[in-house]
C-alpha atoms as a PDB file:
ATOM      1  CA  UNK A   1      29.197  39.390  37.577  1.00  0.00           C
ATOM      2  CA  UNK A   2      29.481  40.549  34.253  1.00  0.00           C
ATOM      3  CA  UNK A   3      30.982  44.514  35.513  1.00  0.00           C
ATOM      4  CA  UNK A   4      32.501  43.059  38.277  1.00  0.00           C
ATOM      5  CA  UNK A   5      31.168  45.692  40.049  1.00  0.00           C
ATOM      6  CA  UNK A   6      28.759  45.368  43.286  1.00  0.00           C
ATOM      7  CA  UNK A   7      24.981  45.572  42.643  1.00  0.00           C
ATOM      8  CA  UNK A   8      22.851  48.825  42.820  1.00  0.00           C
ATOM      9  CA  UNK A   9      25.814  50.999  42.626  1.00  0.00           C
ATOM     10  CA  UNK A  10      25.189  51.826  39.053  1.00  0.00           C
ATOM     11  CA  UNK A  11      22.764  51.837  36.308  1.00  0.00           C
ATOM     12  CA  UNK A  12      21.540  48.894  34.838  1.00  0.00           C
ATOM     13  CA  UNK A  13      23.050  47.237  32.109  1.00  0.00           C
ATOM     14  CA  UNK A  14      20.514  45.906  30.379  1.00  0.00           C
ATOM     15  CA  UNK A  15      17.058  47.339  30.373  1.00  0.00           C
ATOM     16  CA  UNK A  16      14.139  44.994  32.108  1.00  0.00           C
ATOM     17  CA  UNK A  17      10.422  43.684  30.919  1.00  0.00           C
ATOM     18  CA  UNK A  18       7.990  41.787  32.904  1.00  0.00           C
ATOM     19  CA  UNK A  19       5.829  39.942  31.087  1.00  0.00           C
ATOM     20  CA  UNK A  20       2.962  38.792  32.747  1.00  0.00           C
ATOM     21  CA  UNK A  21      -0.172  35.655  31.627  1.00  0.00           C
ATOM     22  CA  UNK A  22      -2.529  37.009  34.354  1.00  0.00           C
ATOM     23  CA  UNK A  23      -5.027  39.661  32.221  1.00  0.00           C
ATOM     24  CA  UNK A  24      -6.277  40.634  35.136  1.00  0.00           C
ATOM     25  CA  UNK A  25      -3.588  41.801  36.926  1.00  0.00           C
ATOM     26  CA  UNK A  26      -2.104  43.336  33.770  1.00  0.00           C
ATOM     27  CA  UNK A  27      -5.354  45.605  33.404  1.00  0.00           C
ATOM     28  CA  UNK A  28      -5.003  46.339  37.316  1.00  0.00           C
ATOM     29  CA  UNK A  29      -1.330  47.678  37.060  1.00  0.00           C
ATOM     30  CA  UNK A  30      -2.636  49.710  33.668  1.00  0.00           C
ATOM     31  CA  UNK A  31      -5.944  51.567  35.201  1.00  0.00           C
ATOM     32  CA  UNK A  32      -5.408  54.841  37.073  1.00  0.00           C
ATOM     33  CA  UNK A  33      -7.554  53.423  39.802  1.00  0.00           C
ATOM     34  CA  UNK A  34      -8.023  49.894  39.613  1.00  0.00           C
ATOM     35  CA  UNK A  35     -11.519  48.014  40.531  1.00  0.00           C
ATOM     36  CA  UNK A  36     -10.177  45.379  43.068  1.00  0.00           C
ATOM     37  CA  UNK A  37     -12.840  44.143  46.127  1.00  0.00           C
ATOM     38  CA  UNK A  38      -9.796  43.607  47.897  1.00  0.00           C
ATOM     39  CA  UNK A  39      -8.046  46.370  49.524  1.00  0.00           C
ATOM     40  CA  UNK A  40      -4.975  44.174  50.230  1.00  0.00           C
ATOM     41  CA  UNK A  41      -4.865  43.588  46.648  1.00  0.00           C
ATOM     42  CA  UNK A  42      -5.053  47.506  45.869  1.00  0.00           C
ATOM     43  CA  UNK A  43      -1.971  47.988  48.406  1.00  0.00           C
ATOM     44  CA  UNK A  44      -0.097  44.799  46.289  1.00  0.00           C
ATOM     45  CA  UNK A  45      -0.837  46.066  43.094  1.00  0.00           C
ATOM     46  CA  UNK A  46      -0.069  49.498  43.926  1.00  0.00           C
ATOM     47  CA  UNK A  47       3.566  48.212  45.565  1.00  0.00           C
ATOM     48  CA  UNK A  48       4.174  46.215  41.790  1.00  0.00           C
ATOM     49  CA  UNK A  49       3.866  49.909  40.008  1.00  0.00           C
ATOM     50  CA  UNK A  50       6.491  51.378  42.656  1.00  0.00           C
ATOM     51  CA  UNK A  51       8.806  48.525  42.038  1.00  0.00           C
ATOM     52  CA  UNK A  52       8.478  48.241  38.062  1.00  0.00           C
ATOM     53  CA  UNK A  53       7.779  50.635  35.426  1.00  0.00           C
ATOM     54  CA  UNK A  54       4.437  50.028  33.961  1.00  0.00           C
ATOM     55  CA  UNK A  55       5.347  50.883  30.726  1.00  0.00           C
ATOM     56  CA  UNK A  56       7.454  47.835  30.794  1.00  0.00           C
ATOM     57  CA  UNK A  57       5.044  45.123  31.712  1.00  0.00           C
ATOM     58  CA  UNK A  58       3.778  43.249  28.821  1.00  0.00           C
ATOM     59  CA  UNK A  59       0.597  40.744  28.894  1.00  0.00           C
ATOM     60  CA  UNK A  60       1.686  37.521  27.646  1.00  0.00           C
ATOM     61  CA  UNK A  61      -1.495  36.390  25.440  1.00  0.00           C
ATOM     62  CA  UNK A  62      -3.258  33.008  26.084  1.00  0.00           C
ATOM     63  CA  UNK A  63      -2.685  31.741  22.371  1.00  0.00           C
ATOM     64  CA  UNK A  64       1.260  32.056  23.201  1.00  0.00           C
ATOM     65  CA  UNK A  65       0.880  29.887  27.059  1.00  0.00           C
ATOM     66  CA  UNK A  66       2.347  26.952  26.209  1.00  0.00           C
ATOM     67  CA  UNK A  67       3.286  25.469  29.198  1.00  0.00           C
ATOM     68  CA  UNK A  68      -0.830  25.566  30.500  1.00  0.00           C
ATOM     69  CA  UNK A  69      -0.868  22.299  29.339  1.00  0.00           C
ATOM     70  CA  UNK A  70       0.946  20.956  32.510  1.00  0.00           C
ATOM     71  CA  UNK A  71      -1.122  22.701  34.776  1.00  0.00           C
ATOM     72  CA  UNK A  72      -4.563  22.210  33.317  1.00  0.00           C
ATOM     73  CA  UNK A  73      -6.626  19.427  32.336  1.00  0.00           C
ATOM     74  CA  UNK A  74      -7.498  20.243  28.520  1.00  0.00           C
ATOM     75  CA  UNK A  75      -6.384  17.883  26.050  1.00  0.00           C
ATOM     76  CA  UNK A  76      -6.125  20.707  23.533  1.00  0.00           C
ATOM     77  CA  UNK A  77      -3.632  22.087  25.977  1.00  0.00           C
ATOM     78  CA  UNK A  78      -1.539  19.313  26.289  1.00  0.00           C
ATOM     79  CA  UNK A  79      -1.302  18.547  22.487  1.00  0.00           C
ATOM     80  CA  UNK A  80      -0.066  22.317  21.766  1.00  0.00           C
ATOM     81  CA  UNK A  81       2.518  21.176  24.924  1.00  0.00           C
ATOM     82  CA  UNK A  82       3.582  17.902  23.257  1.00  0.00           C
ATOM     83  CA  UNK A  83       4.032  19.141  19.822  1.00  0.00           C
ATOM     84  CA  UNK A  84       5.983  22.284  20.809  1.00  0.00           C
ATOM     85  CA  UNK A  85       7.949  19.781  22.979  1.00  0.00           C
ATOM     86  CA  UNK A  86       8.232  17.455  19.890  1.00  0.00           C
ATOM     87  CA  UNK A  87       8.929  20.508  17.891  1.00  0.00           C
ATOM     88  CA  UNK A  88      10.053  23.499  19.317  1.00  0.00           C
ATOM     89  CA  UNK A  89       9.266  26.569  17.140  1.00  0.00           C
ATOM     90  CA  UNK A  90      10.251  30.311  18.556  1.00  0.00           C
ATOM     91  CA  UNK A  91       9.696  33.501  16.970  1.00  0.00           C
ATOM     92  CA  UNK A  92      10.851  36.924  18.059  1.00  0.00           C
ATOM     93  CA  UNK A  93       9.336  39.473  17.913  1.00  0.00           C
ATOM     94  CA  UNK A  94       9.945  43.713  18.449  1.00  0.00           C
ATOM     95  CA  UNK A  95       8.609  44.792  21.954  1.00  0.00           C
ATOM     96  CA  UNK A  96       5.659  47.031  21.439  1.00  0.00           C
ATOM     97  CA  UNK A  97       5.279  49.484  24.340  1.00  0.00           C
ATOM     98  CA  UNK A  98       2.032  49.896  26.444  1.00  0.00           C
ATOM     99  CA  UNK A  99       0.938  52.691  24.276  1.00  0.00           C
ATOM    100  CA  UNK A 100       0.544  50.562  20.926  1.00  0.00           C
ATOM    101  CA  UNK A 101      -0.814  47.704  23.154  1.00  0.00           C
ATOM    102  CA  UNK A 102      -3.518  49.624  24.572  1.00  0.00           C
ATOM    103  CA  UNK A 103      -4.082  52.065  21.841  1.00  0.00           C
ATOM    104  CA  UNK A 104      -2.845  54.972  24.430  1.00  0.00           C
ATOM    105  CA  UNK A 105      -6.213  54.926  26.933  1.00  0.00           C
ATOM    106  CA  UNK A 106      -5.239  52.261  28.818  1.00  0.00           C
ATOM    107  CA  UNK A 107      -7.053  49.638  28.061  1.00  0.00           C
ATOM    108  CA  UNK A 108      -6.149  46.260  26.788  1.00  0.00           C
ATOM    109  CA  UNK A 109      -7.146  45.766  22.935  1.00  0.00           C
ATOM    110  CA  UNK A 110      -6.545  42.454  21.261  1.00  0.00           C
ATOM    111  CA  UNK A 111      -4.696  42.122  18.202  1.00  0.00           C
END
């Protein structure tokens, strides 16, 4: 649409992230060989890397999940919903890659 060119027949305009609220899975996609009691969820997990650059997957952290207060019953939850709704407040913010994230080994380090 905005080329006017057909899909997949040249390289992608804009570059993609995947952000992602589900730690787990985020620390699954990030570990050489993820600890999963599920083999099915090995095979998934492994078919997400092939599809998506890891390096481009960010963890959205649960301070910044609004919208969890319209799918769980916290009243803390849904105030943070109604005044962001009341007052929405944005701020951007540089992407940091995996490497600063992690602290390069991988692993997920809160900041």
């Amino acid at each position: 649409m905005l080329t006017a060119r057909p899909a997949g027949r040249h390289a992608p305009i804009f570059g993609v992230i995947t952000a992602k609220d589900c730690e787990s899975l985020y620390d699954a996609l990030h570990q050489l060989t993820p600890r999963l009691a599920e083999k099915r969820i090995v095979i998934d997990v492994a078919s997400i890397r092939g599809e998506a650059s890891v390096q481009d997957i960010r963890l959205i952290p649960a301070t910044h999940m609004i919208a969890d207060g319209m799918a769980k019953e916290d009243a803390k939850l849904r105030e943070n919903l109604t005044g962001f709704v009341d007052n929405p407040m944005f701020s951007l913010v540089a992407s940091i890659s995996c490497d600063e994230l992690t602290g390069g080994d991988g692993q997920h380090q809160q900041k």
